[in-house]
PDB file of N, CA and C in Angstrom:
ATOM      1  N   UNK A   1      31.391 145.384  82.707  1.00  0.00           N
ATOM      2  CA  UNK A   1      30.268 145.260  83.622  1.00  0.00           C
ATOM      3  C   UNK A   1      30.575 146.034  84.908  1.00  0.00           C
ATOM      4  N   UNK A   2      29.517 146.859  85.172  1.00  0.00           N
ATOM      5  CA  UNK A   2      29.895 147.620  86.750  1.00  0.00           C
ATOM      6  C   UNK A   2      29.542 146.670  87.546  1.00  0.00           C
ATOM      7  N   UNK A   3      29.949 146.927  88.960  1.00  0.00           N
ATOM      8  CA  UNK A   3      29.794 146.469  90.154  1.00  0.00           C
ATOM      9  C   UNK A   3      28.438 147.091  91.034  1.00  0.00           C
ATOM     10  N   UNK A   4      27.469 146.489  91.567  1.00  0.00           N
ATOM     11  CA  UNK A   4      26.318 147.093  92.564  1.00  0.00           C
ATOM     12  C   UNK A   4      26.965 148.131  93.280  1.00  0.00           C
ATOM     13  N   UNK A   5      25.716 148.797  93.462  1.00  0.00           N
ATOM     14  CA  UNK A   5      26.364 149.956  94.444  1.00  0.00           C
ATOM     15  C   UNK A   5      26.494 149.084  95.536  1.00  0.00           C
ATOM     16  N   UNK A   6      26.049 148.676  96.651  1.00  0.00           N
ATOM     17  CA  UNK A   6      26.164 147.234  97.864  1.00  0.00           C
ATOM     18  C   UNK A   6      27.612 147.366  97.592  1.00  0.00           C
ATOM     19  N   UNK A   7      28.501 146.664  96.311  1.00  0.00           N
ATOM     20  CA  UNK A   7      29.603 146.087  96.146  1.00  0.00           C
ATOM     21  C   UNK A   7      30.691 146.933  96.448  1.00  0.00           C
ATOM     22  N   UNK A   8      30.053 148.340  95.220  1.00  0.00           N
ATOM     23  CA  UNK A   8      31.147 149.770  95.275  1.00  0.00           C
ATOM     24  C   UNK A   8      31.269 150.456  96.671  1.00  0.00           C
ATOM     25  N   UNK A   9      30.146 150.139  97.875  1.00  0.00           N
ATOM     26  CA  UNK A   9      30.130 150.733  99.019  1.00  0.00           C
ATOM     27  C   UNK A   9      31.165 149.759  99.822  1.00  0.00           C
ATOM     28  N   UNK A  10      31.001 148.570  99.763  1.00  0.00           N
ATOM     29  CA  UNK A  10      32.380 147.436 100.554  1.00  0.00           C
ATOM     30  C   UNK A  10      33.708 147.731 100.041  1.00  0.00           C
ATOM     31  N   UNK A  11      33.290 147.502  98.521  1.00  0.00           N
ATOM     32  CA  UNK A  11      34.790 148.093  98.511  1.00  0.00           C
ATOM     33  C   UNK A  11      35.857 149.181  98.718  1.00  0.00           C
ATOM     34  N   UNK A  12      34.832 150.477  98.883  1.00  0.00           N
ATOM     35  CA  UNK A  12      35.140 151.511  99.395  1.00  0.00           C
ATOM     36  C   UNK A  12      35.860 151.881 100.741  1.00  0.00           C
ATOM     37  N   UNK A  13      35.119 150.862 101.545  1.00  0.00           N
ATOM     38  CA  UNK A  13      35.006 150.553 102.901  1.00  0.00           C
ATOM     39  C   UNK A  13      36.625 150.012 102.939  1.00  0.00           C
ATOM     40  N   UNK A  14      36.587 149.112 102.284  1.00  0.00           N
ATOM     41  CA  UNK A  14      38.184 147.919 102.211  1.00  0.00           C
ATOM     42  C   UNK A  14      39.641 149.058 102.361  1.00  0.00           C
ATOM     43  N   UNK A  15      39.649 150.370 101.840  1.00  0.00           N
ATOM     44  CA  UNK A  15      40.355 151.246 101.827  1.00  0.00           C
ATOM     45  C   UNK A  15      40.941 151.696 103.421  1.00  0.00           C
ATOM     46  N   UNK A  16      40.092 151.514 104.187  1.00  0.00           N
ATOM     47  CA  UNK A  16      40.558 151.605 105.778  1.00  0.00           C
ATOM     48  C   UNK A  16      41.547 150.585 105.884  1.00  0.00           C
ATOM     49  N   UNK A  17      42.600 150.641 107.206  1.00  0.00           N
ATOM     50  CA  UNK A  17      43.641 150.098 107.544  1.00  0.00           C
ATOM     51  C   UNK A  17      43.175 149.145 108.127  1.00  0.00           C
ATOM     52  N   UNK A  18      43.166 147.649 107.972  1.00  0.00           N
ATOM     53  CA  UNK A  18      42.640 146.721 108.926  1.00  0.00           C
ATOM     54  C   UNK A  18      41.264 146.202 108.423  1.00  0.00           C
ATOM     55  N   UNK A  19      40.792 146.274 107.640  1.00  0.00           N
ATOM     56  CA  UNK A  19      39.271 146.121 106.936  1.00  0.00           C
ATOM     57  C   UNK A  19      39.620 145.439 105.848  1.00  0.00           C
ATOM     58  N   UNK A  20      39.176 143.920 105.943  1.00  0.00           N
ATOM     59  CA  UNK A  20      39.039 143.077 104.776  1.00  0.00           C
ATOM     60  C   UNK A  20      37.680 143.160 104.366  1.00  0.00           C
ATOM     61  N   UNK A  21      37.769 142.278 103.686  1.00  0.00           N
ATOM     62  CA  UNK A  21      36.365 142.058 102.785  1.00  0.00           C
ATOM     63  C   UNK A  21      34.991 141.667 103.676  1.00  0.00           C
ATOM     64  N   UNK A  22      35.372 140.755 104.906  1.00  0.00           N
ATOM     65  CA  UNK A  22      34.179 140.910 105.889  1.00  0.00           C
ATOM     66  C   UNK A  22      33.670 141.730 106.642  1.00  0.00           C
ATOM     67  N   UNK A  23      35.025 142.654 107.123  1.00  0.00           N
ATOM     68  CA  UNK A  23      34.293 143.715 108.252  1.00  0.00           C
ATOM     69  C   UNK A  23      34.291 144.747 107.372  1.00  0.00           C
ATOM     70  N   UNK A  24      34.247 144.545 105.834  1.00  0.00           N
ATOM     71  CA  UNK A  24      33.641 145.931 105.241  1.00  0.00           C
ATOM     72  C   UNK A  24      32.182 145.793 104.528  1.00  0.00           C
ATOM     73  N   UNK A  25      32.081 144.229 104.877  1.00  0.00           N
ATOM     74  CA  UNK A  25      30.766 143.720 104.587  1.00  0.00           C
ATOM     75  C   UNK A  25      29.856 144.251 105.442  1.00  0.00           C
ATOM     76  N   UNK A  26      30.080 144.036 106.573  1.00  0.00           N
ATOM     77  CA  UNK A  26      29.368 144.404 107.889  1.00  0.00           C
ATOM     78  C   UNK A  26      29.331 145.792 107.994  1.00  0.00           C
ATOM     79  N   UNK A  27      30.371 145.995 107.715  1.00  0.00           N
ATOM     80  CA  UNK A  27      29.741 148.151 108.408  1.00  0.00           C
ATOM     81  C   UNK A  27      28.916 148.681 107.051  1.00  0.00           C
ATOM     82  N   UNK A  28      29.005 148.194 105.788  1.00  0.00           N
ATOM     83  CA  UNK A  28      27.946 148.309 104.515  1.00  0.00           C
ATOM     84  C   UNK A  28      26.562 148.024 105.298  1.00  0.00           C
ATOM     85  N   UNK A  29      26.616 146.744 105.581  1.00  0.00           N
ATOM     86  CA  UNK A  29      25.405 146.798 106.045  1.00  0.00           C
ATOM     87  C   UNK A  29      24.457 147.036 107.209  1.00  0.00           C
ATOM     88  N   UNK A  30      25.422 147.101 107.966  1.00  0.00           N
ATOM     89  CA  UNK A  30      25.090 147.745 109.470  1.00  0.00           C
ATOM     90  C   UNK A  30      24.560 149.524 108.751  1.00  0.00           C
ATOM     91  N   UNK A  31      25.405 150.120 108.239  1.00  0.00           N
ATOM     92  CA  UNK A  31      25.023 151.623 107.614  1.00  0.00           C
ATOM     93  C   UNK A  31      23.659 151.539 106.979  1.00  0.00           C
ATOM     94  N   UNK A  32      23.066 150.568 105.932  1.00  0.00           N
ATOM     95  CA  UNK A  32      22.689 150.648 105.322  1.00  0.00           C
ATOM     96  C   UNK A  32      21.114 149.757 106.309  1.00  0.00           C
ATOM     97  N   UNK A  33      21.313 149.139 106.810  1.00  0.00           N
ATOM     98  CA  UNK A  33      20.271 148.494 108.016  1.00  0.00           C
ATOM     99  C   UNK A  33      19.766 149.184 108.868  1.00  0.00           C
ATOM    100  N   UNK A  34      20.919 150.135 110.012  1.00  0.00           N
ATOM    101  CA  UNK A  34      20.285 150.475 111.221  1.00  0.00           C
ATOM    102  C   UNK A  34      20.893 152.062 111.389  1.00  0.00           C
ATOM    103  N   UNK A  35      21.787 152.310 110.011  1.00  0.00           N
ATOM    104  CA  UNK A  35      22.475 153.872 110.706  1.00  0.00           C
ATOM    105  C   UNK A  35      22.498 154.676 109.136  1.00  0.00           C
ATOM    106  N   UNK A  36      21.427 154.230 108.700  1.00  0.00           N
ATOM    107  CA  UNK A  36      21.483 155.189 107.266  1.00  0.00           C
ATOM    108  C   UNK A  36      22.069 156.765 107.521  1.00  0.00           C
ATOM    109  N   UNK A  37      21.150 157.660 108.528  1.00  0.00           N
ATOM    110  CA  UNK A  37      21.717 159.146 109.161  1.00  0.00           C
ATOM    111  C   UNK A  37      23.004 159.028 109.180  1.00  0.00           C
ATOM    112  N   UNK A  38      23.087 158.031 110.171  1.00  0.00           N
ATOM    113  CA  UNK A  38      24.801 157.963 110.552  1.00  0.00           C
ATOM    114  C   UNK A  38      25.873 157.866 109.071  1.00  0.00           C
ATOM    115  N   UNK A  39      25.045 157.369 108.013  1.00  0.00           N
ATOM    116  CA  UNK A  39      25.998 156.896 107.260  1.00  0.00           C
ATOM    117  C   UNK A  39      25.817 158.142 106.425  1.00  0.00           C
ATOM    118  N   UNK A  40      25.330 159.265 106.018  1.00  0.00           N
ATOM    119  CA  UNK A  40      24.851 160.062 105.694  1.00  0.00           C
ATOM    120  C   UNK A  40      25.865 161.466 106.289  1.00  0.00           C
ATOM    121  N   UNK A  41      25.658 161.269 107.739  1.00  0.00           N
ATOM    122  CA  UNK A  41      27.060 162.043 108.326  1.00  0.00           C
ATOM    123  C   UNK A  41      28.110 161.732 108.142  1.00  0.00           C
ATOM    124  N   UNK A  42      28.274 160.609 108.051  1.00  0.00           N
ATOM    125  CA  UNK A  42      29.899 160.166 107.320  1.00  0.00           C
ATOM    126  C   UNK A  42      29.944 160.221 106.295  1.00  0.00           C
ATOM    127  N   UNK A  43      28.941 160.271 105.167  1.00  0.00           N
ATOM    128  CA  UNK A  43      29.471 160.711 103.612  1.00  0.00           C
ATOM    129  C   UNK A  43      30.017 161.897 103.707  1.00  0.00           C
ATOM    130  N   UNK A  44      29.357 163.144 104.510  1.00  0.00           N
ATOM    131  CA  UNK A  44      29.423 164.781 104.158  1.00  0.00           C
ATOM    132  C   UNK A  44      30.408 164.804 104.748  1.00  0.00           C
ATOM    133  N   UNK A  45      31.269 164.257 106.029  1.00  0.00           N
ATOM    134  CA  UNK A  45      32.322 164.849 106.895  1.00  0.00           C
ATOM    135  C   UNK A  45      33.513 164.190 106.035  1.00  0.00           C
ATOM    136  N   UNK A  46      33.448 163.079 105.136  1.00  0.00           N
ATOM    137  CA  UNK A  46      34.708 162.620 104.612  1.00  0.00           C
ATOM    138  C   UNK A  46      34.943 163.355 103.148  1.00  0.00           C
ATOM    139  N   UNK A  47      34.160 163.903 102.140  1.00  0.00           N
ATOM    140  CA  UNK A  47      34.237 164.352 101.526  1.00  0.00           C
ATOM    141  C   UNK A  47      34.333 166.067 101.772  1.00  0.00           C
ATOM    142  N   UNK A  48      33.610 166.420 103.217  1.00  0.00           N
ATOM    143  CA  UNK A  48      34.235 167.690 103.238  1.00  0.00           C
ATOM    144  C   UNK A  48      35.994 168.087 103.581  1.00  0.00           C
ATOM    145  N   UNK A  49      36.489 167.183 104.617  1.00  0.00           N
ATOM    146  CA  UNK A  49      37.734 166.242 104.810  1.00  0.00           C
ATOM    147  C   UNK A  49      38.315 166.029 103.934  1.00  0.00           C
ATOM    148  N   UNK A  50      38.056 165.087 103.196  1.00  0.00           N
ATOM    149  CA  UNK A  50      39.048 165.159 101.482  1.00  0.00           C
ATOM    150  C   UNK A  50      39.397 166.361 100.642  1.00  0.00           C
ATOM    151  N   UNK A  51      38.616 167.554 100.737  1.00  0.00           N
ATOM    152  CA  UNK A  51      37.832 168.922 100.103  1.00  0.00           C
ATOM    153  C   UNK A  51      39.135 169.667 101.058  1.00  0.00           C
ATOM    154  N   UNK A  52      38.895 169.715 102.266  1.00  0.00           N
ATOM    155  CA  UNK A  52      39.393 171.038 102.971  1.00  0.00           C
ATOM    156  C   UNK A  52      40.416 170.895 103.981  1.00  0.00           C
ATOM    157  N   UNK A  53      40.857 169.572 103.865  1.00  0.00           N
ATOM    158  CA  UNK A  53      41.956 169.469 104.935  1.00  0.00           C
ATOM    159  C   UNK A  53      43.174 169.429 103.845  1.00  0.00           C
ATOM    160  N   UNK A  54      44.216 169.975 104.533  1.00  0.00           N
ATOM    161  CA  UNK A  54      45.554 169.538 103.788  1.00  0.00           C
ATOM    162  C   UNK A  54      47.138 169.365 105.161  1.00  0.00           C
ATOM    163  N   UNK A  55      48.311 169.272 104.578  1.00  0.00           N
ATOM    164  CA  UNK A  55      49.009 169.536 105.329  1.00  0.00           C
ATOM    165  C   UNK A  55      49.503 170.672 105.506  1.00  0.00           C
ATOM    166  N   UNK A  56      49.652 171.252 106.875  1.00  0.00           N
ATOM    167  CA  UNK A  56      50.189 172.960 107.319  1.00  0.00           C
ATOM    168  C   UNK A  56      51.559 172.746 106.071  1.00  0.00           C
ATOM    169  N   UNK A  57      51.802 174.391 106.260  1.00  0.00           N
ATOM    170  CA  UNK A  57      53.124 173.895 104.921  1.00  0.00           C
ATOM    171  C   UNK A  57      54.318 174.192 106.136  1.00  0.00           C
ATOM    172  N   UNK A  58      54.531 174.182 107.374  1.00  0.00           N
ATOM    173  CA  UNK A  58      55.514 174.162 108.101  1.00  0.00           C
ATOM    174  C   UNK A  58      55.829 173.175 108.828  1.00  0.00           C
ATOM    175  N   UNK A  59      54.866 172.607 109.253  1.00  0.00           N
ATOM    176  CA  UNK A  59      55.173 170.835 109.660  1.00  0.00           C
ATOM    177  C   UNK A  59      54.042 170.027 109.425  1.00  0.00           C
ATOM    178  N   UNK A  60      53.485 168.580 109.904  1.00  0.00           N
ATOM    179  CA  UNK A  60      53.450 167.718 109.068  1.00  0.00           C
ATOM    180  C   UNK A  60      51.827 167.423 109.851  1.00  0.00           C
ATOM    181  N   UNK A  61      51.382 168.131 110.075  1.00  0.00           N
ATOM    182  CA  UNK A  61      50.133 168.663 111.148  1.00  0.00           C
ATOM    183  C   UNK A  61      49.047 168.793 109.713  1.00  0.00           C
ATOM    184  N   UNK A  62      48.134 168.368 110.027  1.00  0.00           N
ATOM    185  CA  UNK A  62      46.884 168.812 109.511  1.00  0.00           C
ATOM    186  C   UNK A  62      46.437 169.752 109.546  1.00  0.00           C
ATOM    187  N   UNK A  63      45.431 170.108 108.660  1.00  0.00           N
ATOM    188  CA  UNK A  63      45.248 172.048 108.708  1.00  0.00           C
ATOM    189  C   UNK A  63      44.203 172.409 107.532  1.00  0.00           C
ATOM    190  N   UNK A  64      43.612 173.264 107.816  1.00  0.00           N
ATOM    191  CA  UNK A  64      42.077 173.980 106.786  1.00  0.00           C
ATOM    192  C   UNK A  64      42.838 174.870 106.484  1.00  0.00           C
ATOM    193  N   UNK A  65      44.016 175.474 107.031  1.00  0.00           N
ATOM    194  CA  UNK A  65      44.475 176.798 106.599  1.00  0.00           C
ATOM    195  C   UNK A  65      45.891 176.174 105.896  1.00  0.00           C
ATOM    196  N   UNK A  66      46.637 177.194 105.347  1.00  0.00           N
ATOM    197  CA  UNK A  66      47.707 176.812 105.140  1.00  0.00           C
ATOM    198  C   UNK A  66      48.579 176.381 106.050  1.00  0.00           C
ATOM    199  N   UNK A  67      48.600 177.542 106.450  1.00  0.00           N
ATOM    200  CA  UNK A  67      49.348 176.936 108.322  1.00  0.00           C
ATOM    201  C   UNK A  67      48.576 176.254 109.206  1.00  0.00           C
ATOM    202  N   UNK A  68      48.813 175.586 110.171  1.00  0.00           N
ATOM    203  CA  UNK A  68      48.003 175.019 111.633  1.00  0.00           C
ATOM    204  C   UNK A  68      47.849 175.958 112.019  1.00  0.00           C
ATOM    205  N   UNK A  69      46.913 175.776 113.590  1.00  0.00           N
ATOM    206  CA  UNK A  69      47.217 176.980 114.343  1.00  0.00           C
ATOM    207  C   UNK A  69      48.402 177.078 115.400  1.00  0.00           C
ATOM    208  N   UNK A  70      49.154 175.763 115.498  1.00  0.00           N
ATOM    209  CA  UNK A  70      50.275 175.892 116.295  1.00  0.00           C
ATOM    210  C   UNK A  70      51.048 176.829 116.023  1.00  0.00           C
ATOM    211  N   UNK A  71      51.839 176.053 114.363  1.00  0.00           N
ATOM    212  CA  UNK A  71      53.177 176.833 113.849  1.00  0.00           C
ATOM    213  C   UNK A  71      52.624 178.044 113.562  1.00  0.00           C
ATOM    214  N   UNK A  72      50.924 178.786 113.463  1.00  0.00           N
ATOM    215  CA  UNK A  72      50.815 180.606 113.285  1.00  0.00           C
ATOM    216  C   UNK A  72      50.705 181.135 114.665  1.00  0.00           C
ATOM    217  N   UNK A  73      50.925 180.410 115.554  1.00  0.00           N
ATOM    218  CA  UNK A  73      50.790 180.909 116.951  1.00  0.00           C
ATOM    219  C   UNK A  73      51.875 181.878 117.605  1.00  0.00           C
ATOM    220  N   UNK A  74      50.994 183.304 118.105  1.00  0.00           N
ATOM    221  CA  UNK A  74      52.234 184.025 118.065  1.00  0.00           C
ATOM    222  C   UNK A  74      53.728 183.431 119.403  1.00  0.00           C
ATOM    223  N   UNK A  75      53.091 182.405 119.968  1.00  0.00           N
ATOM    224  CA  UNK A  75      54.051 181.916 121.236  1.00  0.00           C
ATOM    225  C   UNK A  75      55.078 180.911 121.119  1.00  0.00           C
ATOM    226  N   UNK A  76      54.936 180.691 118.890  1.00  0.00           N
ATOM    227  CA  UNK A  76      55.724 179.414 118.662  1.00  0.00           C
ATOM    228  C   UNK A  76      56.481 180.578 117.355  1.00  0.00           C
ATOM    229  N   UNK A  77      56.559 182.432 118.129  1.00  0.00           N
ATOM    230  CA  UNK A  77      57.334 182.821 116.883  1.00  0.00           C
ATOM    231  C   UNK A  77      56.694 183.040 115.314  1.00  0.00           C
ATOM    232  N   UNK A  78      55.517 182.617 115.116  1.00  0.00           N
ATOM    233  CA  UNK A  78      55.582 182.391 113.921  1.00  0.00           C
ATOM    234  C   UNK A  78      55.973 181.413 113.027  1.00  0.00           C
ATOM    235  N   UNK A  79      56.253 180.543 113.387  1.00  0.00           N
ATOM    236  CA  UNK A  79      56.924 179.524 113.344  1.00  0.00           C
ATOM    237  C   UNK A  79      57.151 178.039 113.720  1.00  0.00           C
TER     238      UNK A  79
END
């Protein structure tokens, strides 16, 4: 038996640090009540996020590119 979408959206929610089963009740339905747009911008920015971010491969920095732009910065060497 699947789970409601309602259900699959809380539990989704539960995946954040600090978010039990109530305050993922509440931002389900707060999204789904008064910030559908809002929740709409947060589908596309976390899945583009999941899609296109990774870690720089020189330190432990986030990054669209392979490198950050710190460690390709010509004032950190290259490096």
């Amino acid at each position: 038996m699947t789970s409601s979408l309602l259900e699959q959206l809380i539990d989704a929610l539960r995946v954040l640090p600090g978010v039990g089963q109530k305050s993922a009740q509440r931002m389900a339905y707060h999204l789904l009540e008064r910030e559908r747009a809002g929740g709409q911008r947060l589908s596309v920015a976390l899945a583009q996020a999941v899609e296109k971010i990774g870690h720089c491969a020189r330190c432990p920095a986030f990054s669209e590119a392979p490198v950050c732009a710190t460690c390709a910065s010509a004032s950190r060497g290259g490096h």
